[in-house]
C-alpha atoms as a PDB file:
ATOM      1  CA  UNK A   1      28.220  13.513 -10.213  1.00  0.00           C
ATOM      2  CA  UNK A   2      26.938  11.778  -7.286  1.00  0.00           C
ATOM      3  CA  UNK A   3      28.021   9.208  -5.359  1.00  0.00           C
ATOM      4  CA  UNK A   4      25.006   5.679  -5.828  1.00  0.00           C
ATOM      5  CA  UNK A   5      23.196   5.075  -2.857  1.00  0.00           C
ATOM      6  CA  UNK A   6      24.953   2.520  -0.527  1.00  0.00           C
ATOM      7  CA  UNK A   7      22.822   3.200   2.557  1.00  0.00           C
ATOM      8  CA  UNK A   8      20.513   0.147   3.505  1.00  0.00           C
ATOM      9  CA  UNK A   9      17.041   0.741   5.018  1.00  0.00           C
ATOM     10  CA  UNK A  10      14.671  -1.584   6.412  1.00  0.00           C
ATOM     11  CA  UNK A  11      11.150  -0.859   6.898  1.00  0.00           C
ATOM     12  CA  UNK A  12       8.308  -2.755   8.293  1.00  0.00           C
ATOM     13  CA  UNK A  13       5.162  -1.717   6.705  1.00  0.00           C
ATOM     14  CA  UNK A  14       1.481  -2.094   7.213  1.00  0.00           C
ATOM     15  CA  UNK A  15      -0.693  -1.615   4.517  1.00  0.00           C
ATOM     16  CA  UNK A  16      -4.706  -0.647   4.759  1.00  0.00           C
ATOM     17  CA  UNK A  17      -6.911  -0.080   2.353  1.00  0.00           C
ATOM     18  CA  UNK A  18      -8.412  -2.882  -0.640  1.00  0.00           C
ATOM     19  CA  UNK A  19      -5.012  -5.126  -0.537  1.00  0.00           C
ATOM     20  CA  UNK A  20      -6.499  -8.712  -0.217  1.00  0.00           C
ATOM     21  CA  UNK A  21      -8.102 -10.517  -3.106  1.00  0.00           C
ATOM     22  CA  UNK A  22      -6.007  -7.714  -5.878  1.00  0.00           C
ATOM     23  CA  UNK A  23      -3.273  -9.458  -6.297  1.00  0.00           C
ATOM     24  CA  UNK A  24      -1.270  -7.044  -4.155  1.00  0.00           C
ATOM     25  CA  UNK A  25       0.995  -9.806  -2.593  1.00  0.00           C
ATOM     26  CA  UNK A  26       1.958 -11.159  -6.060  1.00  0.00           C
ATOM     27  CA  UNK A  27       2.398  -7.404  -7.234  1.00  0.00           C
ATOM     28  CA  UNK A  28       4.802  -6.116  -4.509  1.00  0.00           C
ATOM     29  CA  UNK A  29       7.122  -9.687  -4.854  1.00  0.00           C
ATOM     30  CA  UNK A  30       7.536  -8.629  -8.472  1.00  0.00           C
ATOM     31  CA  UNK A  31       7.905  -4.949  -7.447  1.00  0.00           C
ATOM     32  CA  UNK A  32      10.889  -5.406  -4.508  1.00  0.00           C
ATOM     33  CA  UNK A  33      12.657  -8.422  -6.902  1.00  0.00           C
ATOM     34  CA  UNK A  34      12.556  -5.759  -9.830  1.00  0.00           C
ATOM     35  CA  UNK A  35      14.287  -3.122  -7.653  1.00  0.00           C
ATOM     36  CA  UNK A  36      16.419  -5.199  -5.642  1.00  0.00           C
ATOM     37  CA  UNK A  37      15.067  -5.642  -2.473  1.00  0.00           C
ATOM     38  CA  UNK A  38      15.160  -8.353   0.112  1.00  0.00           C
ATOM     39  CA  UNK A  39      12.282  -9.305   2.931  1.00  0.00           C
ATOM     40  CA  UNK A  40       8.644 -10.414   2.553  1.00  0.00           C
ATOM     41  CA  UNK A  41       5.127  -9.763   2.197  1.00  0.00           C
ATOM     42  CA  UNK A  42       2.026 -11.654   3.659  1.00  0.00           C
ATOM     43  CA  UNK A  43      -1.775 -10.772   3.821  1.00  0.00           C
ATOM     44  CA  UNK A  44      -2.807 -10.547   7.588  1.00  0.00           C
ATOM     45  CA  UNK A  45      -6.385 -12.081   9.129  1.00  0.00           C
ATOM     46  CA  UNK A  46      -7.160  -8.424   9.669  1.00  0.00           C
ATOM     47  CA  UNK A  47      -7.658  -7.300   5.715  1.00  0.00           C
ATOM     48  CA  UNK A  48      -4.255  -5.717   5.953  1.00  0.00           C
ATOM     49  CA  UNK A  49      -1.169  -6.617   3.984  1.00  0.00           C
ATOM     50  CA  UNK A  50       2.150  -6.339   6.115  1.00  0.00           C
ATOM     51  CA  UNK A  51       5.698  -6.218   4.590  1.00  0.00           C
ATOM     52  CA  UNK A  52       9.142  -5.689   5.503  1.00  0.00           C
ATOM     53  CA  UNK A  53      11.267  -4.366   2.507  1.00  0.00           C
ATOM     54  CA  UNK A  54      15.202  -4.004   3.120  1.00  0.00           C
ATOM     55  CA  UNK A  55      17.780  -2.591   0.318  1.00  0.00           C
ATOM     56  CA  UNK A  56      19.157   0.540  -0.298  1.00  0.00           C
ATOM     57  CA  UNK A  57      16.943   3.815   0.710  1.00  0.00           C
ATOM     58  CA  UNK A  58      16.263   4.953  -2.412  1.00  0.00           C
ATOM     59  CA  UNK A  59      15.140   2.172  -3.594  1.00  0.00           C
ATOM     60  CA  UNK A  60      12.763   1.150  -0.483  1.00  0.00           C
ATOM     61  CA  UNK A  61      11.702   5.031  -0.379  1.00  0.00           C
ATOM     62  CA  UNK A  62      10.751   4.012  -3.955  1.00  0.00           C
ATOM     63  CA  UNK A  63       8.767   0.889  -3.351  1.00  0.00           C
ATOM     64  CA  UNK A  64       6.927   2.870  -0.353  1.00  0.00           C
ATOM     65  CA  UNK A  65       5.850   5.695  -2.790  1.00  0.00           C
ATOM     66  CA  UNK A  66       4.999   2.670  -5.496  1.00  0.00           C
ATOM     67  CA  UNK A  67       3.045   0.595  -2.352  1.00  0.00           C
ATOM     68  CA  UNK A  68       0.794   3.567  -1.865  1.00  0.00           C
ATOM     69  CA  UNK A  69      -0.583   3.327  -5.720  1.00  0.00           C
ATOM     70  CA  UNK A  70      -0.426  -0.663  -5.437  1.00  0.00           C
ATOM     71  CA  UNK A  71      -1.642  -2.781  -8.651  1.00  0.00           C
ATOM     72  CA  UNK A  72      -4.446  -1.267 -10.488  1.00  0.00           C
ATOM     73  CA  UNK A  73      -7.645  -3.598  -8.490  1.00  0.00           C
ATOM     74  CA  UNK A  74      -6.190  -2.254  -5.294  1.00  0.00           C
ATOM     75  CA  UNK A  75      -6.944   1.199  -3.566  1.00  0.00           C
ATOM     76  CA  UNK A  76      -4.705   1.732  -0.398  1.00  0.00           C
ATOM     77  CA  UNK A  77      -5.817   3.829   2.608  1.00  0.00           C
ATOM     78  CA  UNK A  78      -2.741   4.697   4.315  1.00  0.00           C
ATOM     79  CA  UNK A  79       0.905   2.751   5.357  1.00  0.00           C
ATOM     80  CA  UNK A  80       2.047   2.864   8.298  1.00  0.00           C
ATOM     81  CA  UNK A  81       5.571   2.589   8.894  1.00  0.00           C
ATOM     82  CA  UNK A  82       8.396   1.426  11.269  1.00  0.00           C
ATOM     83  CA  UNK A  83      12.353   1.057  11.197  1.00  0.00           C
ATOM     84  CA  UNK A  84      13.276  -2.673  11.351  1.00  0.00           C
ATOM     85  CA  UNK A  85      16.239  -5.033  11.241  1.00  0.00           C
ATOM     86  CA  UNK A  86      16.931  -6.470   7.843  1.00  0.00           C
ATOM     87  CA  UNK A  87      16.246  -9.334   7.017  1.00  0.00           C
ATOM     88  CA  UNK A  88      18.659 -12.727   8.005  1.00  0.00           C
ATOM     89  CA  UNK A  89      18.609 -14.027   4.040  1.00  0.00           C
ATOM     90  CA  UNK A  90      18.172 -12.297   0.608  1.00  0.00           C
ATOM     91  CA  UNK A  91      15.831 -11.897  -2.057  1.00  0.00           C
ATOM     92  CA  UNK A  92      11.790 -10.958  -1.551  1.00  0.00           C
ATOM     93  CA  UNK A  93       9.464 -13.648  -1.367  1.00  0.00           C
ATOM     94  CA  UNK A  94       6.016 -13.793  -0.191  1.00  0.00           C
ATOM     95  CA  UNK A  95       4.459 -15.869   3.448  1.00  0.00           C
ATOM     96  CA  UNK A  96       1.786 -17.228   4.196  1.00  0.00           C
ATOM     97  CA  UNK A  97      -0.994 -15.614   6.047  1.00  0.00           C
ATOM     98  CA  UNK A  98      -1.233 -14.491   9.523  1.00  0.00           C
END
């Protein structure tokens, strides 16, 4: 049997495609709370939706893979992807616009 994952990863993540006006933000709050994750989500003024997700890797490896279907009015592009520092308090929650 193997040992649960204890490793945290944070990833920032930029998110192209048909994410504004799908309910995207609303979706991926309910999507890191459900798993566990801490950080935030906002919709940027260039039609992108940017998000940092911190928890363990597993899970955030998960939420990447589930970010790339997104909710079912949404059709994503690509992600692009950085290593970050996690975040300074817990829980997911989504910001306003920049």
């Amino acid at each position: 049997m193997g040992k649960p994952e204890t490793r945290t990863k944070t990833v920032h993540a930029i998110i192209r495609g048909r994410v504004q006006g799908v309910w995207y933000r609303s979706w991926t709050v309910q999507e890191a709370t459900r798993r566990g994750l801490s950080g935030w989500v906002r919709n940027r003024a260039d039609g992108t939706v940017e998000a940092l997700f911190s928890g363990p890797a597993g899970q955030v490896e998960d939420m990447l893979a589930t970010c790339r279907e997104g909710p079912p009015a949404a059709w994503v592009d690509n992600i692009l992807t950085d290593n970050a520092v996690s975040p300074p308090t817990p829980g997911f929650r989504q910001l306003p616009t920049v």
